[in-house]
C-alpha atoms as a PDB file:
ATOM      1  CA  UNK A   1     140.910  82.185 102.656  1.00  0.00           C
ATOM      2  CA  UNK A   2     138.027  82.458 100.318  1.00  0.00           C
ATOM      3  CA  UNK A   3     136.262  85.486  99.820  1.00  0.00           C
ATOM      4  CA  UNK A   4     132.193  84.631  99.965  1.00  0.00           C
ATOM      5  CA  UNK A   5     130.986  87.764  97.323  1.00  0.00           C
ATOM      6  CA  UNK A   6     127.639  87.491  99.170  1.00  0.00           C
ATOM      7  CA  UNK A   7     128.774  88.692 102.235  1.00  0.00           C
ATOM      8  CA  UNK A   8     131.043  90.964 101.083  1.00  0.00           C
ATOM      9  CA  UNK A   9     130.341  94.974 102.514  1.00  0.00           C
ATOM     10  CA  UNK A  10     132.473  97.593 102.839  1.00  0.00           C
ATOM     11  CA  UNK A  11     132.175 100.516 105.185  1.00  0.00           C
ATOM     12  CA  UNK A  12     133.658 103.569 105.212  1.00  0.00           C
ATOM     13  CA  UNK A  13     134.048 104.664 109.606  1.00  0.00           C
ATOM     14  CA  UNK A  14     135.226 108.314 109.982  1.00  0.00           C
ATOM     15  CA  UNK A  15     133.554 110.302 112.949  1.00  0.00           C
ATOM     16  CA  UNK A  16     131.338 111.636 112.609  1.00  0.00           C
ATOM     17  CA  UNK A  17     129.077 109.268 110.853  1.00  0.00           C
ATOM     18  CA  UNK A  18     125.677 108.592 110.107  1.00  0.00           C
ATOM     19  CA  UNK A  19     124.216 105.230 111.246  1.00  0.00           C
ATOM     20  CA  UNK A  20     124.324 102.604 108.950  1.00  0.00           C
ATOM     21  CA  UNK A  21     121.737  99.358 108.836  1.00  0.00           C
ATOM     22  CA  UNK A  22     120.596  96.322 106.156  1.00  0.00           C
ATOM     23  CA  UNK A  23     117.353  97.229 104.859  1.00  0.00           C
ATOM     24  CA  UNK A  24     114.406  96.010 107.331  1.00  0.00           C
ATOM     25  CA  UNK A  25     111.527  93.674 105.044  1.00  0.00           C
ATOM     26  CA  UNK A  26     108.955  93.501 107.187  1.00  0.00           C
ATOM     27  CA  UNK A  27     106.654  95.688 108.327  1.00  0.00           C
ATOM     28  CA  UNK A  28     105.944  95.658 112.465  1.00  0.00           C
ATOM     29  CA  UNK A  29     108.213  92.863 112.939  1.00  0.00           C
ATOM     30  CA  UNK A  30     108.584  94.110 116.803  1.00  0.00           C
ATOM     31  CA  UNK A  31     104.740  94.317 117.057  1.00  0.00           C
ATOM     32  CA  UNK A  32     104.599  97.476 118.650  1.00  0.00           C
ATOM     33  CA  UNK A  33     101.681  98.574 116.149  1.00  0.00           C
ATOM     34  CA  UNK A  34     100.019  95.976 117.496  1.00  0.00           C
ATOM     35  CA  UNK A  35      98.596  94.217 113.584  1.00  0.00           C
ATOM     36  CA  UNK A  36      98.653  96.008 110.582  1.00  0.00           C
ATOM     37  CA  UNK A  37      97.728  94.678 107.130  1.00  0.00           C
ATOM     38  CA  UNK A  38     101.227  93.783 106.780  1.00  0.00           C
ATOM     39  CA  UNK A  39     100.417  90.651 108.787  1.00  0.00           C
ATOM     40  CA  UNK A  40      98.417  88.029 107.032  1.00  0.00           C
ATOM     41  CA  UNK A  41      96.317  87.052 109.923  1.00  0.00           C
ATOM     42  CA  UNK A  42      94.309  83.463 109.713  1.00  0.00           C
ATOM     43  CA  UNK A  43      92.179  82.190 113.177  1.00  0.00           C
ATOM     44  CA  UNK A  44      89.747  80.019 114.157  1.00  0.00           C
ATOM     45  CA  UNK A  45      86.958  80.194 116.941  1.00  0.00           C
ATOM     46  CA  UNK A  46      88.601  80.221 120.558  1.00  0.00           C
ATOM     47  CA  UNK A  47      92.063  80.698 118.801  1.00  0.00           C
ATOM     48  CA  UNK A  48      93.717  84.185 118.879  1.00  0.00           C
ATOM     49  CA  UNK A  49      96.505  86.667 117.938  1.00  0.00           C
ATOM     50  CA  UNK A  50      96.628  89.316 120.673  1.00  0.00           C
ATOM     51  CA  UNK A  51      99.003  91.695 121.613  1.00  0.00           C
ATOM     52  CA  UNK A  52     100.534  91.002 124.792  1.00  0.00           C
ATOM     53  CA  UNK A  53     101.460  93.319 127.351  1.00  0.00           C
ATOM     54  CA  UNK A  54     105.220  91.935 127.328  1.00  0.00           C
ATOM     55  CA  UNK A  55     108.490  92.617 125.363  1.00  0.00           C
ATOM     56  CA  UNK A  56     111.597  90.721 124.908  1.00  0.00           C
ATOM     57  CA  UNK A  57     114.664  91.675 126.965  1.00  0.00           C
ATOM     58  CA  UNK A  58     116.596  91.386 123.700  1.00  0.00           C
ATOM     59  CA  UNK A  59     116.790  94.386 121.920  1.00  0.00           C
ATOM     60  CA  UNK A  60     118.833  93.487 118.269  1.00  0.00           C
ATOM     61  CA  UNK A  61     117.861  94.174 115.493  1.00  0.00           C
ATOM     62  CA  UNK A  62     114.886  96.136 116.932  1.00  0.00           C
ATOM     63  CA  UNK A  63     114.886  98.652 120.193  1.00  0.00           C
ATOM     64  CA  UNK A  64     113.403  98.349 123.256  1.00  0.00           C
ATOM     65  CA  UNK A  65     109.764  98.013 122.959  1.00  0.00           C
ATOM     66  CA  UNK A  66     106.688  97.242 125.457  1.00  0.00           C
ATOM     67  CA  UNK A  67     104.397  94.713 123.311  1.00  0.00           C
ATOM     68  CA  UNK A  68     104.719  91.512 122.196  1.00  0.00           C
ATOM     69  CA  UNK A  69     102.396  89.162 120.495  1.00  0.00           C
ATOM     70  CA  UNK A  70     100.732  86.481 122.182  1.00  0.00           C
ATOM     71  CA  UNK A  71      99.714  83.187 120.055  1.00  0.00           C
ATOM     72  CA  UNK A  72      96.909  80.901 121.583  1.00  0.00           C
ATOM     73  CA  UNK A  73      96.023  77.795 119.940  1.00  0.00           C
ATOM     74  CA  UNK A  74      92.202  76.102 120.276  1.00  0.00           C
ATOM     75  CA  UNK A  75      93.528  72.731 119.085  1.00  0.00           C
ATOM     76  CA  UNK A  76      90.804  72.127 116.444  1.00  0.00           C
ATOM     77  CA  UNK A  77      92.619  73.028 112.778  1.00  0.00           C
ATOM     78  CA  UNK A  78      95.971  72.573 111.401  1.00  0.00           C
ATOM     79  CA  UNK A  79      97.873  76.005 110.793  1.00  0.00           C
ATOM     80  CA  UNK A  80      95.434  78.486 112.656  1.00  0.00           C
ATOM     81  CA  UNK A  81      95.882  80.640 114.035  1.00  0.00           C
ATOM     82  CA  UNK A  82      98.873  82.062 111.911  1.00  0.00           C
ATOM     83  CA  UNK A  83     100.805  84.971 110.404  1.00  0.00           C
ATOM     84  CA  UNK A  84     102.618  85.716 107.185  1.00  0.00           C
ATOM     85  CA  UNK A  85     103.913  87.802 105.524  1.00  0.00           C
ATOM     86  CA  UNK A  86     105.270  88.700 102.286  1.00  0.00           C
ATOM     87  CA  UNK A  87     108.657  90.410 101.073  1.00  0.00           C
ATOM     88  CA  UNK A  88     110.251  90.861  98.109  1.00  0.00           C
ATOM     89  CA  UNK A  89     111.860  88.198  96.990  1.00  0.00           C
ATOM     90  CA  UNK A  90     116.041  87.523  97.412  1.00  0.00           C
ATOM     91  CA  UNK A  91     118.226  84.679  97.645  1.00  0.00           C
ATOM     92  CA  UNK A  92     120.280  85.941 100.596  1.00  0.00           C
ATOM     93  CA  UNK A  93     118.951  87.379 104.079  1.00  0.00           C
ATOM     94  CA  UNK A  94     120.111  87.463 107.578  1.00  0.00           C
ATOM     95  CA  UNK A  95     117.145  86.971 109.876  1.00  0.00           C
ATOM     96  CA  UNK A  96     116.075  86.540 113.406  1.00  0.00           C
ATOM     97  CA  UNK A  97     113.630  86.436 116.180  1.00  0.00           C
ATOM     98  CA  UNK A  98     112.131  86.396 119.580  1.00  0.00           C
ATOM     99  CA  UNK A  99     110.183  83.551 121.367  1.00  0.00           C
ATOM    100  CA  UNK A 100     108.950  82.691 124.895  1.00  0.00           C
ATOM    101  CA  UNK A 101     107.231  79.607 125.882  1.00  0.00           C
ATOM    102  CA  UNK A 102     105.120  80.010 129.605  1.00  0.00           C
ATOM    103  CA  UNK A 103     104.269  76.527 129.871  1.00  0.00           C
ATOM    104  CA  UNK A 104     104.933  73.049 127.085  1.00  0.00           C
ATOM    105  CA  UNK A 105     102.312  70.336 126.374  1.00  0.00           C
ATOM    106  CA  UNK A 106     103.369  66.877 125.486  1.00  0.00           C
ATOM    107  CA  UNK A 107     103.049  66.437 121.385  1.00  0.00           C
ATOM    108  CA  UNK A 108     101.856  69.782 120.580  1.00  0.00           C
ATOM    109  CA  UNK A 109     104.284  72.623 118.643  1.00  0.00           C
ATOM    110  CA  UNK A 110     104.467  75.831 117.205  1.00  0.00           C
ATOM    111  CA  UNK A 111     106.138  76.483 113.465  1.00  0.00           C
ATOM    112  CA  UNK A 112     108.351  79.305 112.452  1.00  0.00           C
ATOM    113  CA  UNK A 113     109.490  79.576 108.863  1.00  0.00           C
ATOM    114  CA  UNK A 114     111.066  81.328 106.310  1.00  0.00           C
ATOM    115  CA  UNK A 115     109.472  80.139 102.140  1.00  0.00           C
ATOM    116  CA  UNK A 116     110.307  81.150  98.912  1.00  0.00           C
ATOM    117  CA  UNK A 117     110.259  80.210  95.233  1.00  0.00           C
ATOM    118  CA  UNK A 118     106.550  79.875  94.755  1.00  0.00           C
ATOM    119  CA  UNK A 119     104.893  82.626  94.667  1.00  0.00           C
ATOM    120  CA  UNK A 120     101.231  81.374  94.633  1.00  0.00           C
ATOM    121  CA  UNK A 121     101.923  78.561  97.399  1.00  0.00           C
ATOM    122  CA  UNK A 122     105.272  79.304  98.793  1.00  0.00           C
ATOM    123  CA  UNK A 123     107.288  76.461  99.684  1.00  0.00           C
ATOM    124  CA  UNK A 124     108.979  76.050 103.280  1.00  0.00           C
ATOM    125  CA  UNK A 125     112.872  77.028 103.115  1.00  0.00           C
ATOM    126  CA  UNK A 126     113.842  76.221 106.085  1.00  0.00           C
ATOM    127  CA  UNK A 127     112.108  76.300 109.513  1.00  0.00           C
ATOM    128  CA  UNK A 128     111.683  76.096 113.631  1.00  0.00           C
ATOM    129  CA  UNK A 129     109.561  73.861 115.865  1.00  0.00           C
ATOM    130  CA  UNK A 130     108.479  75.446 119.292  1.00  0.00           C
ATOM    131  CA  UNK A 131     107.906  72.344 120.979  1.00  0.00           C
ATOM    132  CA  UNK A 132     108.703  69.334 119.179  1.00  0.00           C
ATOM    133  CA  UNK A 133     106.902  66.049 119.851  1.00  0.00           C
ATOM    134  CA  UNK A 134     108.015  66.347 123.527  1.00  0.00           C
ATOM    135  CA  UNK A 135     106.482  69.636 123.772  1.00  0.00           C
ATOM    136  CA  UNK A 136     110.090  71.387 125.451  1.00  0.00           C
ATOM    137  CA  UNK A 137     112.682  71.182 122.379  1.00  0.00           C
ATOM    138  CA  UNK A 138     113.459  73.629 120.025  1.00  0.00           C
ATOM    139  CA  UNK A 139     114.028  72.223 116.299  1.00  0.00           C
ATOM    140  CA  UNK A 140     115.365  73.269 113.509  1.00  0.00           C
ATOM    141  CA  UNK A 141     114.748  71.313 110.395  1.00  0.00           C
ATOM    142  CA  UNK A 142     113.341  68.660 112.950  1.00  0.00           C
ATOM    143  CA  UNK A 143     116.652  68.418 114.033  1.00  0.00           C
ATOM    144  CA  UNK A 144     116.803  68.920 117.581  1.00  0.00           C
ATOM    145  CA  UNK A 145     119.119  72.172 118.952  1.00  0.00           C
ATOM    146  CA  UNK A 146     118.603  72.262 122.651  1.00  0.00           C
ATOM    147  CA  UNK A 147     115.848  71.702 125.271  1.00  0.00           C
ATOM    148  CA  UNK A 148     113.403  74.439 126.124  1.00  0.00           C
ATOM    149  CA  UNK A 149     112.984  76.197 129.574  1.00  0.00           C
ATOM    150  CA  UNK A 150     109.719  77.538 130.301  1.00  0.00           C
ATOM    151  CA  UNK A 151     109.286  81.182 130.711  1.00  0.00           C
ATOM    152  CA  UNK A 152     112.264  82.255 129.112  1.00  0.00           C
ATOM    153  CA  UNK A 153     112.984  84.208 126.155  1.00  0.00           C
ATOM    154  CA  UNK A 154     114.759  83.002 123.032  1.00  0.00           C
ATOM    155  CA  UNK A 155     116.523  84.907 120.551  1.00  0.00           C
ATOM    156  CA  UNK A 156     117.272  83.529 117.302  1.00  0.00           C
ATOM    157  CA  UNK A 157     119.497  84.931 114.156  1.00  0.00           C
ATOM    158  CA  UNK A 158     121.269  83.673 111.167  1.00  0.00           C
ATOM    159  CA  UNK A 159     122.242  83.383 107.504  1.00  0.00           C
ATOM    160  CA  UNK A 160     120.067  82.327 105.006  1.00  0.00           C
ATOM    161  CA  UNK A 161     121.838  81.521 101.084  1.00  0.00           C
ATOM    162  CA  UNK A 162     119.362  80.194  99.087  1.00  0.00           C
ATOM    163  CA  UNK A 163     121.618  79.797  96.166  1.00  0.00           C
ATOM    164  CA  UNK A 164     124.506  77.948  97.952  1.00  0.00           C
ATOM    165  CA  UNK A 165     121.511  75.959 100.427  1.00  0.00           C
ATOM    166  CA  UNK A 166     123.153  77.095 103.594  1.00  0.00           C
ATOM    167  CA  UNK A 167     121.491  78.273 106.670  1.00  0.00           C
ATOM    168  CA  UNK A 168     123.497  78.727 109.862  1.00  0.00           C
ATOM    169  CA  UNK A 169     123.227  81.045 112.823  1.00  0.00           C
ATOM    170  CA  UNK A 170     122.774  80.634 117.014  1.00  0.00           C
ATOM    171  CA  UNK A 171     120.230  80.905 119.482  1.00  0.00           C
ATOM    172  CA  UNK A 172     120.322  82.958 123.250  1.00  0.00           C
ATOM    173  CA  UNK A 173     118.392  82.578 125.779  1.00  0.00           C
ATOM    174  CA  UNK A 174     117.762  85.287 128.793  1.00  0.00           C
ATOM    175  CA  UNK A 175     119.725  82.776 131.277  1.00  0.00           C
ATOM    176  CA  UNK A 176     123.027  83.020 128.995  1.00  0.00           C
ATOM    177  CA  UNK A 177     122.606  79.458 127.529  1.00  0.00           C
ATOM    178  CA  UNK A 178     123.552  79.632 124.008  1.00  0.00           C
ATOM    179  CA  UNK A 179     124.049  77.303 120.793  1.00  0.00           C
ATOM    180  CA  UNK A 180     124.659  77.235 117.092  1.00  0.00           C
ATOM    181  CA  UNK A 181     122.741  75.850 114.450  1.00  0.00           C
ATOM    182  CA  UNK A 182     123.329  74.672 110.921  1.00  0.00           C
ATOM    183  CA  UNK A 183     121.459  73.184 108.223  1.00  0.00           C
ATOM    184  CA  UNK A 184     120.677  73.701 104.396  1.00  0.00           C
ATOM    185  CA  UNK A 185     117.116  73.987 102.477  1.00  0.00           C
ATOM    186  CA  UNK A 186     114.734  70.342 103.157  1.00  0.00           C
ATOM    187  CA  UNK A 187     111.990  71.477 100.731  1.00  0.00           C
ATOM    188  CA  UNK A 188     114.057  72.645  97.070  1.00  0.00           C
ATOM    189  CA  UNK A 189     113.319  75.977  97.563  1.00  0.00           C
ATOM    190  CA  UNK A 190     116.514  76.656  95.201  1.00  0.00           C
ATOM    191  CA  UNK A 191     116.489  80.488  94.236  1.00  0.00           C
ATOM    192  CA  UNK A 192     114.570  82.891  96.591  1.00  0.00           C
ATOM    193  CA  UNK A 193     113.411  83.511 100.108  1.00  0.00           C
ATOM    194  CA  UNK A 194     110.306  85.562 100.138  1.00  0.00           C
ATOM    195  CA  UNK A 195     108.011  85.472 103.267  1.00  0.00           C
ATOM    196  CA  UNK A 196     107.712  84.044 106.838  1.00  0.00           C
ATOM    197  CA  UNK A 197     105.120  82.122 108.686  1.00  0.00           C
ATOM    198  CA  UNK A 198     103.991  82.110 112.227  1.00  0.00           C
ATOM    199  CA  UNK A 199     101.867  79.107 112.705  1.00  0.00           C
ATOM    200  CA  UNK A 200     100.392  76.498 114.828  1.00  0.00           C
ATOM    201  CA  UNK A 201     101.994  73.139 113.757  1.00  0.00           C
ATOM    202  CA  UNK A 202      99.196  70.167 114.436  1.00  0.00           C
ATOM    203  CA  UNK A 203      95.895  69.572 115.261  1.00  0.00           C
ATOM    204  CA  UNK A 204      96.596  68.807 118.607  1.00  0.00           C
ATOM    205  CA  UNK A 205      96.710  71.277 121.790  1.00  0.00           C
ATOM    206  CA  UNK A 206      99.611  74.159 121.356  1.00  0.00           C
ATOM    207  CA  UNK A 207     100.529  75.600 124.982  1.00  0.00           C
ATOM    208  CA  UNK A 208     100.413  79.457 124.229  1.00  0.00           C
ATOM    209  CA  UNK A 209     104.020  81.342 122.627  1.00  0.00           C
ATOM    210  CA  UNK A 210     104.964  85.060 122.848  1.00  0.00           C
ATOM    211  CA  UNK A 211     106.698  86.072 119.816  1.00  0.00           C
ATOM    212  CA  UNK A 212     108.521  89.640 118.862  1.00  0.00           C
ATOM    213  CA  UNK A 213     111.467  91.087 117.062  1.00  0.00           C
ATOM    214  CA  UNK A 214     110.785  89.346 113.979  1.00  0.00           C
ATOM    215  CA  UNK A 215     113.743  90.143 111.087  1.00  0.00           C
ATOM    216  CA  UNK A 216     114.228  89.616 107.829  1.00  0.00           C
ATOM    217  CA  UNK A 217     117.480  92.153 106.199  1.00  0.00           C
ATOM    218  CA  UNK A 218     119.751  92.839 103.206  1.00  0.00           C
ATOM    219  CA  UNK A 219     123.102  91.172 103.833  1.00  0.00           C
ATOM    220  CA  UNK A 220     125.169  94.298 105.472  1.00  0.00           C
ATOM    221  CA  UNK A 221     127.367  95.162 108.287  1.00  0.00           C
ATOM    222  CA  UNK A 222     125.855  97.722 110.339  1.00  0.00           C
ATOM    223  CA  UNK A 223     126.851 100.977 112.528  1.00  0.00           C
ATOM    224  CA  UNK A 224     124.094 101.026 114.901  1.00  0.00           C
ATOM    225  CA  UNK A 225     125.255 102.935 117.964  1.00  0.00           C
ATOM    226  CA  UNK A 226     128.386 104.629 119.568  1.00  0.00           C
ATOM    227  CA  UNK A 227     129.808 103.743 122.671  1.00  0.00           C
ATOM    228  CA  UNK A 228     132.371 106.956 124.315  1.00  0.00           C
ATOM    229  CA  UNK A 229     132.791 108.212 120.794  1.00  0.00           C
ATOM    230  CA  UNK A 230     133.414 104.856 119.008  1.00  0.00           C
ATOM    231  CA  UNK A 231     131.485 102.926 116.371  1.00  0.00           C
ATOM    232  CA  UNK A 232     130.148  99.644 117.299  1.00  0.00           C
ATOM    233  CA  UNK A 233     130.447  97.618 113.893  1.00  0.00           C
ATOM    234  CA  UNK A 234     127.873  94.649 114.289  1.00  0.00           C
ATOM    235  CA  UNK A 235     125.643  91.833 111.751  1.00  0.00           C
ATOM    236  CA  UNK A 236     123.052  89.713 111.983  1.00  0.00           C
ATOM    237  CA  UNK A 237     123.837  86.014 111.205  1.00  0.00           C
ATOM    238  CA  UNK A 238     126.425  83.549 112.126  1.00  0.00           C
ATOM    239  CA  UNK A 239     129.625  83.731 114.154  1.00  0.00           C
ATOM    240  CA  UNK A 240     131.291  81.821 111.478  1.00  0.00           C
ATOM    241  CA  UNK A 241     132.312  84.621 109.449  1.00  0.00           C
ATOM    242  CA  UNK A 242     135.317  86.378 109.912  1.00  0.00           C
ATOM    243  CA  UNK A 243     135.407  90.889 110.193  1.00  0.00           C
ATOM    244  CA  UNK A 244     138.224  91.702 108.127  1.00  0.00           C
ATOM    245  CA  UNK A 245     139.394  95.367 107.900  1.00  0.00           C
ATOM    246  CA  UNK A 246     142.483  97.602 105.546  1.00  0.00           C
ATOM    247  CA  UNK A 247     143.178 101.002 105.406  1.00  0.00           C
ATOM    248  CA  UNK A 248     142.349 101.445 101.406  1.00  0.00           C
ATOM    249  CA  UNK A 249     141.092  99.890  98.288  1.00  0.00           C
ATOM    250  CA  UNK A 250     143.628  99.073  95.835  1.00  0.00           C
ATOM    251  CA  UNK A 251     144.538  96.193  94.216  1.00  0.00           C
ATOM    252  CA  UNK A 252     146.900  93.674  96.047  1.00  0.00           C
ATOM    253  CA  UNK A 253     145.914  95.749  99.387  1.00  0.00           C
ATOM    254  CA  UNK A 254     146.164  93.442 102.469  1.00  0.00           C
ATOM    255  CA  UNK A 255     143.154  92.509 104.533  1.00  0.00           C
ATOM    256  CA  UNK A 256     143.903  92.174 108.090  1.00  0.00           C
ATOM    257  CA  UNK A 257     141.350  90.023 110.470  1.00  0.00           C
ATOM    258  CA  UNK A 258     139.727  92.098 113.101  1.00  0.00           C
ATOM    259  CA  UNK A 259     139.190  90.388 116.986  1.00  0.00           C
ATOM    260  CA  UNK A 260     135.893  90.518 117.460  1.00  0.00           C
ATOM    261  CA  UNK A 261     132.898  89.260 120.149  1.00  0.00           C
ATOM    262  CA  UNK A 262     130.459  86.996 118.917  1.00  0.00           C
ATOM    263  CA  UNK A 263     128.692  89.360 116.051  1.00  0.00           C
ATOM    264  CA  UNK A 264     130.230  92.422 117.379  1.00  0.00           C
ATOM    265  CA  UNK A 265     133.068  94.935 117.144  1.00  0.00           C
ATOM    266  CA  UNK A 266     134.138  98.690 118.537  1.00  0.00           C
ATOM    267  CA  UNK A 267     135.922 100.306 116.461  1.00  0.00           C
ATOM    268  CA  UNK A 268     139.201 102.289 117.774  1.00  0.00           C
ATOM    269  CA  UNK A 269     140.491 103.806 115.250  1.00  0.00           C
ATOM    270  CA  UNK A 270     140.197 107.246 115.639  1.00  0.00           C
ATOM    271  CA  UNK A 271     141.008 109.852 112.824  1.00  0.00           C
ATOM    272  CA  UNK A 272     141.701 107.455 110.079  1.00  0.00           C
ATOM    273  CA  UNK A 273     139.429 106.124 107.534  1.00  0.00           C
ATOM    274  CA  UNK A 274     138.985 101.854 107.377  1.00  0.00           C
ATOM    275  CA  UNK A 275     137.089  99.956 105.399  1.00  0.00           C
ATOM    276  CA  UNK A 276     135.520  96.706 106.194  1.00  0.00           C
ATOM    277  CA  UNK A 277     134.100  93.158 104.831  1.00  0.00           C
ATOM    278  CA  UNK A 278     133.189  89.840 105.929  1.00  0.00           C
ATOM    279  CA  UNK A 279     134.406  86.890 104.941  1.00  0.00           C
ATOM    280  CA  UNK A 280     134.214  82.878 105.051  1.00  0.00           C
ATOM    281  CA  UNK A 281     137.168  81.117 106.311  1.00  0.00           C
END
């Protein structure tokens, strides 16, 4: 088993203990300050970016909330209306978000991306289609994942490397359906991931999206919550990693792979201090 440095975190869990998260880049990626300058906001006449009174059932990375953000597309331009937004730059994040679809139009799509490496005219990393050509697929890399149902929210999260040109993660939906996804970086961005885009995809007609509980984080494990006095390790990303955990650092210590659900796992060790990392098989 190789270790991938990368991913490599180790946490100290002794109750009591202070919560511990990956450093959030954006600003308002839940939308529940409805559209500060953070946002890089472009429209056109009869296009809009509205808050919506809405909010995604799924509530990781961010809380529960009670806005979303409502995208509606006039069909006359090419990438308006959109949002972007800038962060600084790093070759490795975990990120995720939230999408809902009322109704699909033949032909017509929405675009979701993460870019990096230029930082006049960034360059697409790696990116989702809301739509596709048969307005009901979700893409990534114009690789089709799954088909769409209509009113139903989507949750999306992964791994991005820019260095090693490996993205993989899953998507959810709010019926239970759920696959993975994995693909590397179509447009050379080689070194560094440094904003996303929110944007209508073609000049033709977009039915409207809600969006929310966009993501981009520092590589980390994370103690987010207790459940009956335990710690509830969990990450962002894939669920082909593997949550390895020993007792102390030392050299030649053994690490010891933990049982755990999907991108989750409760800690039950009480009294004792363990440390944690995670690894690629």
């Amino acid at each position: 088993m190789r270790t991938l440095n990368c991913l490599k975190v180790f946490i100290y869990v002794l109750a009591p203990i202070s919560a511990l998260s990956g450093q959030e880049f954006l600003t308002n990626g839940n939308f529940e300050s409805e559209l500060p300058p953070s946002w890089e906001m472009t429209t056109v006449p009869q296009s809009g970016i509205t808050p919506f009174g809405e909010n995604s059932p799924f509530t990781y990375p961010y809380g529960p909330g009670i806005l979303s953000l409502r995208l509606h597309d006039d069909d006359s331009d090419f990438q308006a209306p959109s949002l972007r937004q800038s962060f600084p730059p790093t070759p490795v994040v975990f990120f995720g978000f939230d999408f809902k679809v009322p109704s699909t139009i033949p032909g017509s799509s929405w675009y979701v991306a993460w870019e990096g490496d230029k930082t006049d005219q960034p360059t697409t990393a790696f990116f989702f289609t809301l739509g596709g050509a048969d307005g009901g697929s979700l893409l990534f890399n114009q690789e089709k994942i799954t088909d769409l149902a209509t009113n139903t929210w989507y949750h999306i999260q992964g791994y991005a490397d820019a260095p090693r040109q490996i993205v993989e993660g899953f998507f959810v939906n709010e019926r239970g359906q759920r696959g993975d996804f994995h693909g590397g970086f179509p447009f050379n961005v080689m070194n560094q991931i440094s904003s996303v885009l929110i944007s209508d995809a073609d000049a033709a007609q977009n039915s409207d999206v809600l969006i929310d509980n966009f993501a981009t984080r520092q590589v980390s494990l994370e103690l987010f919550q207790y459940s009956g006095g335990q710690e509830v390790l969990r990450w962002l990303g894939s669920t082909n990693v593997i949550l390895q955990s020993t007792g102390a650092l030392e050299p030649g210590v053994q690490w010891t792979n933990v049982v755990t659900v999907n991108t989750s796992y409760t800690n039950t060790t009480a009294g004792t201090s363990r440390f944690f990392r995670l690894v690629r098989p």
